[in-house]
Protein backbone atom coordinates (compact mmCIF):
# COMPACT_ATOMS: atom_id res chain seq x y z
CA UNK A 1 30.78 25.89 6.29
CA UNK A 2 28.78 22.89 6.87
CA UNK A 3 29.32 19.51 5.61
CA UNK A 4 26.21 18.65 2.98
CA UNK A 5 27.17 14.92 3.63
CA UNK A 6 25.84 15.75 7.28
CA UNK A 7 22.75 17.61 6.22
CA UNK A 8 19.01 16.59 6.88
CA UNK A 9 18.03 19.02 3.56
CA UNK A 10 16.45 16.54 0.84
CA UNK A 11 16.14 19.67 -1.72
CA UNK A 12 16.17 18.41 -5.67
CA UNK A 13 15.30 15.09 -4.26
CA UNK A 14 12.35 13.06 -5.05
CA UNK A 15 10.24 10.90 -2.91
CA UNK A 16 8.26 8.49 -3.69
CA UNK A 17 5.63 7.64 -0.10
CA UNK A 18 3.10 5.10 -0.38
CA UNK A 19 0.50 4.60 1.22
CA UNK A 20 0.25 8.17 1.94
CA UNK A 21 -3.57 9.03 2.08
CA UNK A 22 -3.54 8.77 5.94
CA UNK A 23 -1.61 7.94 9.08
CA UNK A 24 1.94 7.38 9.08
CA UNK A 25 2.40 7.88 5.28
CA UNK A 26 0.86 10.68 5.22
CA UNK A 27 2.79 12.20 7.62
CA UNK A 28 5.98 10.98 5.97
CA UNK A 29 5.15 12.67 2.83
CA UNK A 30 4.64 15.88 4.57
CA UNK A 31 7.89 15.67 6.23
CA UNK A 32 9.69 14.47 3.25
CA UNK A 33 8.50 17.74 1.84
CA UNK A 34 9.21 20.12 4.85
CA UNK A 35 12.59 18.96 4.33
CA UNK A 36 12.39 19.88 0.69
CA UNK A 37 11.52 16.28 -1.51
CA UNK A 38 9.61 16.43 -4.56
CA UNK A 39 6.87 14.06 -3.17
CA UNK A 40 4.74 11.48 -5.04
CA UNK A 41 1.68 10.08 -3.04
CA UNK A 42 0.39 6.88 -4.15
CA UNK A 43 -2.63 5.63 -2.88
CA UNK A 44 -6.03 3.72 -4.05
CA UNK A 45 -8.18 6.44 -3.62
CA UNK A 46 -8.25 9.90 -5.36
CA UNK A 47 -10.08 11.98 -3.39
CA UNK A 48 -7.61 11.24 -0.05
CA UNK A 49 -4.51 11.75 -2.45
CA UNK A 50 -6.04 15.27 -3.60
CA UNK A 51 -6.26 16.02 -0.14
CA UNK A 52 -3.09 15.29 1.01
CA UNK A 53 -1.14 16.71 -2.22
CA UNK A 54 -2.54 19.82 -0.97
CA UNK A 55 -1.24 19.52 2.48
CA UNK A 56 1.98 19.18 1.43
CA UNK A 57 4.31 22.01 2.25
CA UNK A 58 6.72 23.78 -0.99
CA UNK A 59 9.57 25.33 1.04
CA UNK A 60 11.52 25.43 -2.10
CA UNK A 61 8.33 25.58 -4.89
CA UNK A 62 8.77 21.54 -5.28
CA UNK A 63 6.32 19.83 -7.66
CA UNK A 64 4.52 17.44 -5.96
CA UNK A 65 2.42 14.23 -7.78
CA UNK A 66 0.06 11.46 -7.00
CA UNK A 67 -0.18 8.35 -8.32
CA UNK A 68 -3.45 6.46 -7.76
CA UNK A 69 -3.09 2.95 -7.47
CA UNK A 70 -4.48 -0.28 -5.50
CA UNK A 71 -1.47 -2.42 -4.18
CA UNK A 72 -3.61 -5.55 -4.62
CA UNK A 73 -2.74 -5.33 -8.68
CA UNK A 74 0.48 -5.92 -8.49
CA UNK A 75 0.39 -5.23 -12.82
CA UNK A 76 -0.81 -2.16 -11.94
CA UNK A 77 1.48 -1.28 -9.59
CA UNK A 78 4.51 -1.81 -12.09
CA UNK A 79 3.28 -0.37 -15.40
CA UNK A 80 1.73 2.78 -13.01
CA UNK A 81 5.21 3.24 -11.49
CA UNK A 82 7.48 2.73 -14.68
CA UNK A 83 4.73 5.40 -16.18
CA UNK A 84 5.15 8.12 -14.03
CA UNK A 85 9.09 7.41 -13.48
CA UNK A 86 9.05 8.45 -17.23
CA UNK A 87 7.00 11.14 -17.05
CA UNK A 88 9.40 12.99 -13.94
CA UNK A 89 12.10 10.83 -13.92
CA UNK A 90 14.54 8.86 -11.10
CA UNK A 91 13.23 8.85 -7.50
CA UNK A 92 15.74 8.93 -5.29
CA UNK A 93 13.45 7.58 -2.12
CA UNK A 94 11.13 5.00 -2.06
CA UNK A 95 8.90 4.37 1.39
CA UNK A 96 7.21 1.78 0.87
CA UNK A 97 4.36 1.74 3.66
CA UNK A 98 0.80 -0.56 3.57
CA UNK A 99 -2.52 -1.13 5.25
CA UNK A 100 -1.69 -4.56 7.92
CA UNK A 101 -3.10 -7.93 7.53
CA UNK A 102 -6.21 -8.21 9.03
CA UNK A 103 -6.06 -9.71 12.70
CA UNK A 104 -6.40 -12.75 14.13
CA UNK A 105 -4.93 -15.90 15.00
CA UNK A 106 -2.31 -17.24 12.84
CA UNK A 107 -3.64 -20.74 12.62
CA UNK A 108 -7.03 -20.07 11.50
CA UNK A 109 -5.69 -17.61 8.76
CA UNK A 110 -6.33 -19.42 5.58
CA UNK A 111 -3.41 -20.01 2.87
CA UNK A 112 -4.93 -17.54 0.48
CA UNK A 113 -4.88 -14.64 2.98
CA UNK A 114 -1.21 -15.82 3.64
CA UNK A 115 -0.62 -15.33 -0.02
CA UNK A 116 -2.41 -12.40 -0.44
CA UNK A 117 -0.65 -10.42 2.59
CA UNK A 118 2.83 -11.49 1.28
CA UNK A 119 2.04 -10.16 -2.34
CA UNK A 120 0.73 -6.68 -0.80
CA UNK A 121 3.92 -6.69 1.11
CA UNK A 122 6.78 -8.07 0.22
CA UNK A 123 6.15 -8.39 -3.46
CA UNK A 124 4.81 -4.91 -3.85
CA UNK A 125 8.16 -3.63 -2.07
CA UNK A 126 10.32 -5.74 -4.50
CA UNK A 127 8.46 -4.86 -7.53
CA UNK A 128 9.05 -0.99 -6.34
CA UNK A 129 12.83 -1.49 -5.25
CA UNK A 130 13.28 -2.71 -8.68
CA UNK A 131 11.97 -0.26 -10.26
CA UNK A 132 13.26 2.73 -8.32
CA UNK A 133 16.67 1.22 -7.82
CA UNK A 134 18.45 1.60 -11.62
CA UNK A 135 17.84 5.33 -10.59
CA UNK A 136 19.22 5.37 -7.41
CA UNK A 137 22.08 4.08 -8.78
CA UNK A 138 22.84 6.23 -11.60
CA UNK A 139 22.70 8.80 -9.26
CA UNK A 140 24.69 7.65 -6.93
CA UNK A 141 21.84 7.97 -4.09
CA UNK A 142 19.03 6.18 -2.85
CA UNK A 143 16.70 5.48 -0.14
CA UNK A 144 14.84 2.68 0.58
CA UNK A 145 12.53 2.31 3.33
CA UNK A 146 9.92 0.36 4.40
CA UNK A 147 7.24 0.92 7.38
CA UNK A 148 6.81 -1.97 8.97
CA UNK A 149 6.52 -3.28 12.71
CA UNK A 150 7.73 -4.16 16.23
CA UNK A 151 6.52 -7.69 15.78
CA UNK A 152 9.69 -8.32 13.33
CA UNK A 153 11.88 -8.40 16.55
CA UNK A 154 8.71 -10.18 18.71
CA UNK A 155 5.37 -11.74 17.74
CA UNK A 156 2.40 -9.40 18.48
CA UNK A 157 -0.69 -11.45 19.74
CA UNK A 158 -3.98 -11.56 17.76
CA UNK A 159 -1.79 -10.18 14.65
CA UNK A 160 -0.60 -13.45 13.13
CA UNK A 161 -0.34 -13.05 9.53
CA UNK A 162 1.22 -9.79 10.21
CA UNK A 163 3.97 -11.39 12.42
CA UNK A 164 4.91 -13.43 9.77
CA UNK A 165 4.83 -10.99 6.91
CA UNK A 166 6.47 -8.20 9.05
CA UNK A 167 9.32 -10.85 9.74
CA UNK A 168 9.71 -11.90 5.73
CA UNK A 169 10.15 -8.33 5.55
CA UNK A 170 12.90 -8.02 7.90
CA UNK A 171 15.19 -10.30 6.00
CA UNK A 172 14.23 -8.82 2.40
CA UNK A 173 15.20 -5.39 3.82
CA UNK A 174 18.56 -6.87 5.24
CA UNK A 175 19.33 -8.72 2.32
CA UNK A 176 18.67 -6.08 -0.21
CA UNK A 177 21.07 -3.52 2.12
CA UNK A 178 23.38 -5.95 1.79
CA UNK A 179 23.32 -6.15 -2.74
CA UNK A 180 22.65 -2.10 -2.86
CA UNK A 181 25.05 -1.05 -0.41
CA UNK A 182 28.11 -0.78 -2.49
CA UNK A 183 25.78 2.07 -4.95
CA UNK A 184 25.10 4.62 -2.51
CA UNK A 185 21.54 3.21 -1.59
CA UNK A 186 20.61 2.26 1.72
CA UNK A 187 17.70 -0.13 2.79
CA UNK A 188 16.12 0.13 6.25
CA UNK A 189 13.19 -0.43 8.25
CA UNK A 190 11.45 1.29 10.33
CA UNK A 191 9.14 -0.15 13.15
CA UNK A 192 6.64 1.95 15.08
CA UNK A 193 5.26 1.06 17.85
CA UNK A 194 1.26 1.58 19.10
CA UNK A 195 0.61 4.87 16.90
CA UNK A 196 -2.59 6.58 17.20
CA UNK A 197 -3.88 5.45 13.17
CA UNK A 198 -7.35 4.39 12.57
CA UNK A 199 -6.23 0.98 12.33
CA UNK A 200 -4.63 0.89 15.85
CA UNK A 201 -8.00 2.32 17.10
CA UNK A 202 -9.28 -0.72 15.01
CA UNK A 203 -7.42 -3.66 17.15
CA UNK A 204 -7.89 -1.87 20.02
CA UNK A 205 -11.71 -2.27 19.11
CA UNK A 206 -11.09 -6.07 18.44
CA UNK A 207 -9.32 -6.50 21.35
CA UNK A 208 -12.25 -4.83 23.50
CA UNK A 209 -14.93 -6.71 21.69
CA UNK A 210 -13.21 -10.40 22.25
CA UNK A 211 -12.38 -9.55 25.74
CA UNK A 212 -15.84 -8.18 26.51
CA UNK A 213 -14.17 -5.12 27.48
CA UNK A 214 -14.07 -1.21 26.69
CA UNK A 215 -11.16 0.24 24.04
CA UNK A 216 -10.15 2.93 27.10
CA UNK A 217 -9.33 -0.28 29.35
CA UNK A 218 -7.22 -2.12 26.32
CA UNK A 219 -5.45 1.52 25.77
CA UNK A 220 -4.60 1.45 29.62
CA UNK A 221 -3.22 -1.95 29.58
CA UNK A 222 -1.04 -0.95 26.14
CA UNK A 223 0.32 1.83 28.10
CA UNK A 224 1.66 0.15 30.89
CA UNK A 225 3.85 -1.73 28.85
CA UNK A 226 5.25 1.34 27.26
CA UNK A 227 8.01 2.74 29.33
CA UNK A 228 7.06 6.26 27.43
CA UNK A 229 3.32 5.60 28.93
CA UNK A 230 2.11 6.95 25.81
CA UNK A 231 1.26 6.28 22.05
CA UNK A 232 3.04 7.43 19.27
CA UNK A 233 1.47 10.38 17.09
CA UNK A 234 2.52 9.36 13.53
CA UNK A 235 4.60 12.33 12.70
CA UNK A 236 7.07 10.97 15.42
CA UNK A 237 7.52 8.16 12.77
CA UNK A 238 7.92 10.25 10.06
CA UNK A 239 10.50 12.37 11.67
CA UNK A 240 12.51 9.33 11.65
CA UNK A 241 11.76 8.27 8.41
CA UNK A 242 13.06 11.84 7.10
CA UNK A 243 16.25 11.30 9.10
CA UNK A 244 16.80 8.09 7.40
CA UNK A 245 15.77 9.54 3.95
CA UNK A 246 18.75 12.41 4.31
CA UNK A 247 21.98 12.53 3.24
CA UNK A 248 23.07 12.06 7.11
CA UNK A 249 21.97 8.92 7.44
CA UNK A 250 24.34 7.77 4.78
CA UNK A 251 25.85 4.93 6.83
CA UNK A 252 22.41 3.56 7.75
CA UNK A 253 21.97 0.33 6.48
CA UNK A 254 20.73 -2.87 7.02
CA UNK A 255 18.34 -1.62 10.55
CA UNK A 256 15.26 -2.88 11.59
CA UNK A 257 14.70 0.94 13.29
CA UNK A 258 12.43 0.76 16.30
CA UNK A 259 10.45 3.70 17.40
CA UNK A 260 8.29 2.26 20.22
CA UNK A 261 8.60 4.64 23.38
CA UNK A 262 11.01 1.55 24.49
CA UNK A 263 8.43 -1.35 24.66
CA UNK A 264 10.78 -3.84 23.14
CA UNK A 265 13.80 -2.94 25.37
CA UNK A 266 11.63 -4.14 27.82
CA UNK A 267 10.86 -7.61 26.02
């Protein structure tokens, strides 16, 4: 018989993914849900989170939700989370995932975009953890992770804001694995590397346009310092996200996950 401690099944669980109307969180709801979550997408726009919600898959008839929500109101954000935790009860997973800073050099970013990128962040994901947490705890479980970045172990160029938010993220993650650990709830991060979104085709489009240069030639250059020589598709980040959300990564805490093809061995 096997051990259920060991298992990757996530069946009479529920999920919360944000973030989840394209990319990586969309794929992380799906595979939240292949593996048998009760998934709630939250997003800022309806029509994407209708779309998605039917993707989902319902190996075991699971009821899936949306919440629609923009993480720039960070009211909103509460009184729409404590509302819905009401109206289904505790989540026991939270991934908390978000659109990056715009790009661009750190010291022309101006203090209000500094401000506005830590709010979406790392106030968003402590608003979140505090609400899902009471929940975890009572039931002994929980799961909280966050989708972050390669550039909280090194600095990406051109993505300064980011680099600093990414890295204020790294220590709330660490610190809050450190206070929830003792309940049954782990806190990790996970850090993809170049993953073909629409906003990595975005800086690659930046990129091209400062350097007077086409997006294929940026891609080529990104690739050769990839030991995989390839991007990531974004379900390869969800398939780690769904390991960490299981009951076998139970003694998980506290990691700043990379899943980068092995750029930042390399660094």
């Amino acid at each position: 018989m096997s051990d259920p401690s060991h298992s990757l099944a996530l069946r009479d669980r529920r999920a919360i993914v944000c973030g989840a109307t394209q990319g990586i969180g969309r794929s992380c709801a799906i595979e939240l849900a292949r593996l048998g979550a009760n998934v709630t997408l939250v997003g800022r726009n309806d029509q994407g989170l209708a779309k998605v919600l039917g993707e989902l898959p319902r190996p075991g008839e699971q009821s899936h939700a949306t919440v629609e929500v923009d993480f720039v109101n960070l009211a909103a954000v509460r009184s729409a989370t404590e509302a819905h935790l009401r109206r289904v009860g505790p989540a026991h997973i939270l991934i908390h995932n978000t659109g990056g800073p715009a790009a661009g050099p750190l010291f022309d970013a101006a203090t209000t975009d500094l401000a506005n990128a830590f709010s979406l962040h790392v106030l968003t994901a402590q608003t979140l953890a505090q609400l899902v947490a009471p929940g975890m705890r009572a039931n002994g479980f929980g799961r909280i992770i966050a989708i972050v970045s390669t550039s909280v172990v090194t600095p990406i160029p051109g993505l300064g804001i980011s680099n600093v938010i990414r890295a204020a993220m790294g220590n709330w993650m660490r610190t809050l694995a450190w206070e929830l650990g003792p309940f049954g709830i782990t806190v990790n991060n996970v850090l993809p590397g170049y993953t073909r979104t629409a906003r990595l085709e975005s800086i690659f489009k930046g990129r091209a346009s400062r350097a007077g240069t086409s997006v294929d030639e940026v891609e080529e250059g990104v690739l050769r310092s990839i030991p995989a020589r390839r991007l990531a598709g974004p379900e390869e980040i969800a398939a780690v996200v769904g390991f960490l959300a299981s009951p076998a990564a139970a003694y998980v805490n506290g990691v700043n996950m990379p899943v980068d093809g092995g750029r930042l061995a390399g660094q």
